[in-house]
C-alpha atoms as a PDB file:
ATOM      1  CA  UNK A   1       0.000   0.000   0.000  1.00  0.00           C
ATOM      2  CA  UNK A   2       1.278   3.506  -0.868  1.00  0.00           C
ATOM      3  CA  UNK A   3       1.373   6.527   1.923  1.00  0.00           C
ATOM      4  CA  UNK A   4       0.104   9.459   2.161  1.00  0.00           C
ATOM      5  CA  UNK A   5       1.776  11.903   0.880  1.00  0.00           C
ATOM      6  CA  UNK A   6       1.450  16.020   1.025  1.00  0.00           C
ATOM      7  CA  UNK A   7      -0.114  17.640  -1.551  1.00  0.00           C
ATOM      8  CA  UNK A   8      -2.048  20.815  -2.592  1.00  0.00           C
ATOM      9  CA  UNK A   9      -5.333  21.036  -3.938  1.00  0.00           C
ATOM     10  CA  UNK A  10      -6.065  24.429  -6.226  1.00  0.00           C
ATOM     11  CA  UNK A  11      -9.621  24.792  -7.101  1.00  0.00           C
ATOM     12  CA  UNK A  12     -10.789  26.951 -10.154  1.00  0.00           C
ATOM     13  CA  UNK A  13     -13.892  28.470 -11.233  1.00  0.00           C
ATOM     14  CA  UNK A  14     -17.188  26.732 -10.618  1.00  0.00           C
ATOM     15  CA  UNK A  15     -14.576  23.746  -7.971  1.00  0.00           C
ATOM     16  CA  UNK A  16     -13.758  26.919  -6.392  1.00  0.00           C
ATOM     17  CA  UNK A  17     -17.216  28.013  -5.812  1.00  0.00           C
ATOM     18  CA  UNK A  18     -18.531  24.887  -4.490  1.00  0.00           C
ATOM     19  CA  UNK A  19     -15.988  24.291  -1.691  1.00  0.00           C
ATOM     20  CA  UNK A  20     -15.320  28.071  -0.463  1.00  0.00           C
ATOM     21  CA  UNK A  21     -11.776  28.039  -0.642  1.00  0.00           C
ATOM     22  CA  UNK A  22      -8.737  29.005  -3.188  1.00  0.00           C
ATOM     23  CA  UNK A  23      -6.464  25.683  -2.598  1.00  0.00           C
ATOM     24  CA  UNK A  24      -6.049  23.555   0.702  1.00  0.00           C
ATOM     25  CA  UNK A  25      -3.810  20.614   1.783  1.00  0.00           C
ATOM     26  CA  UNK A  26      -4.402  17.022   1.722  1.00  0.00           C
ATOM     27  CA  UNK A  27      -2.811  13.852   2.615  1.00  0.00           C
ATOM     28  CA  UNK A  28      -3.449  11.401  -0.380  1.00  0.00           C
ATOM     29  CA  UNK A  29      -1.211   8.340  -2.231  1.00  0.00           C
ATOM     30  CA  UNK A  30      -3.286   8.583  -5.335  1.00  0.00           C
ATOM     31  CA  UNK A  31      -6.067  10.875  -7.504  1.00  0.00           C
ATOM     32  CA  UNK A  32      -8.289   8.534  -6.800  1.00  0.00           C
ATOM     33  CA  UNK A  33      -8.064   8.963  -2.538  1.00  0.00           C
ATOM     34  CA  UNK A  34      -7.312  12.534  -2.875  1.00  0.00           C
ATOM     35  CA  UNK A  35     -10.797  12.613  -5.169  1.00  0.00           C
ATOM     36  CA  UNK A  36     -12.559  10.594  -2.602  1.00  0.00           C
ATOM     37  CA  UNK A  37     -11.360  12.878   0.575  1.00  0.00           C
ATOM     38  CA  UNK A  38     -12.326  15.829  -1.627  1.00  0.00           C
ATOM     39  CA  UNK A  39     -15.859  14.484  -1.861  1.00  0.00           C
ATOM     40  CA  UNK A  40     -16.019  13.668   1.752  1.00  0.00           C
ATOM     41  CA  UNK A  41     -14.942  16.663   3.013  1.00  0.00           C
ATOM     42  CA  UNK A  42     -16.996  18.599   0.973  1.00  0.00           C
ATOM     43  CA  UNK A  43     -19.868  16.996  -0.376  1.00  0.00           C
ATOM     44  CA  UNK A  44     -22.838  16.123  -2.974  1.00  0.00           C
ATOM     45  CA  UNK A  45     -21.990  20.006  -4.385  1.00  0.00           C
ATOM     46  CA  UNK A  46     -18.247  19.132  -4.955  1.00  0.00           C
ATOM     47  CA  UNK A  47     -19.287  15.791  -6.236  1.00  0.00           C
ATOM     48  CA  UNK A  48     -21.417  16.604  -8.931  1.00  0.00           C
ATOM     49  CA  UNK A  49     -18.679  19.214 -10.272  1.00  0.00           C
ATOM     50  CA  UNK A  50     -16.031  17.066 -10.257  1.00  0.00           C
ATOM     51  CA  UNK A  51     -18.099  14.678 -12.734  1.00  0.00           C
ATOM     52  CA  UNK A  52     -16.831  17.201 -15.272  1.00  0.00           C
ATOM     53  CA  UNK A  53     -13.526  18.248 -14.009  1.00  0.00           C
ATOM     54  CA  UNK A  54     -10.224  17.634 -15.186  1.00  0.00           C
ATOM     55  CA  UNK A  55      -7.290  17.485 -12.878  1.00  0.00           C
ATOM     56  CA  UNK A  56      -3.565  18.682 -13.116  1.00  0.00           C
ATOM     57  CA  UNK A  57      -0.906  17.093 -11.232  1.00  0.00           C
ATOM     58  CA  UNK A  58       1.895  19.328 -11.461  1.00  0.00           C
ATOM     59  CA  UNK A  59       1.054  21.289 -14.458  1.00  0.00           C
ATOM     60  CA  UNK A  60       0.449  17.717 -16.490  1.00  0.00           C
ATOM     61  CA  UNK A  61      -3.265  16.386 -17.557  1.00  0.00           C
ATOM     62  CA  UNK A  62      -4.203  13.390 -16.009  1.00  0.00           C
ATOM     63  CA  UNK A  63      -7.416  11.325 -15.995  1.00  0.00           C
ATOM     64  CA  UNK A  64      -5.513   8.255 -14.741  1.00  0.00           C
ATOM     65  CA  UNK A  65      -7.355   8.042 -11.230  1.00  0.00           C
ATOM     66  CA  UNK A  66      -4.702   5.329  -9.928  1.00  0.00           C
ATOM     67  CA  UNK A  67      -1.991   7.909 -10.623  1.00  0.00           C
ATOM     68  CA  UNK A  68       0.396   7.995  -7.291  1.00  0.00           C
ATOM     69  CA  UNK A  69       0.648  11.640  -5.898  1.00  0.00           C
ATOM     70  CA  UNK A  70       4.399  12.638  -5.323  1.00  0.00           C
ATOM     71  CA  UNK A  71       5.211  14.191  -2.110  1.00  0.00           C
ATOM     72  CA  UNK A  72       4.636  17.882  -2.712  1.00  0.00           C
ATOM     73  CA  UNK A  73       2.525  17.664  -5.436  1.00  0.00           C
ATOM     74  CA  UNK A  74      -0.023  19.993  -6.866  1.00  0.00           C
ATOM     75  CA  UNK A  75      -3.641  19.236  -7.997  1.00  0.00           C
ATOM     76  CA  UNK A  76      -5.275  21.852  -9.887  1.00  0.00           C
ATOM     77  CA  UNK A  77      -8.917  21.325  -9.707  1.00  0.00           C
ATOM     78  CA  UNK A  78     -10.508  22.646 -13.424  1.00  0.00           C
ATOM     79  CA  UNK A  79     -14.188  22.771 -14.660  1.00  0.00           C
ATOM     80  CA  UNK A  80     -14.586  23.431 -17.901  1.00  0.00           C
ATOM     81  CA  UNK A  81     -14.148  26.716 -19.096  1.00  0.00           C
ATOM     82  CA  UNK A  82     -17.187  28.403 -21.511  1.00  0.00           C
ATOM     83  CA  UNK A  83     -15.380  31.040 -24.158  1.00  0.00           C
ATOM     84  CA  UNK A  84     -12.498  30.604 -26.011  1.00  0.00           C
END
């Protein structure tokens, strides 16, 4: 089993609006626990934005949800975006 490792959540737009907050820290070995936390921490709000998210993990796309979190690492939290 993989620790927990430090890492920083930044939220964006309509994320950001749902859970109150610019960015916060978490303890989580994969996107998949950090995800989960997220959703327990914060709720059926959070939840049904994150069905359309996309996440960074340090400035890199990932939808992999099994994808290990590095010590330090940071999650950016993104809705989609309406415009161009």
């Amino acid at each position: 089993m993989t620790s927990p490792n430090p890492v920083t959540v930044r939220y964006f737009a309509g994320a950001r609006a749902a859970v109150g907050v610019d960015t916060e820290a978490r303890e989580a070995a994969t996107l998949d626990d950090l995800v989960g936390q997220l959703v327990h921490a914060h709720g059926d709000r959070l939840e049904k934005v994150l069905t359309a998210c996309s996440f960074l993990v340090d400035g890199t796309s990932t939808r992999d949800r099994a994808s290990v979190l590095a010590p330090g690492a940071v999650v950016d939290v993104l809705p989609p975006f309406a415009g161009g």
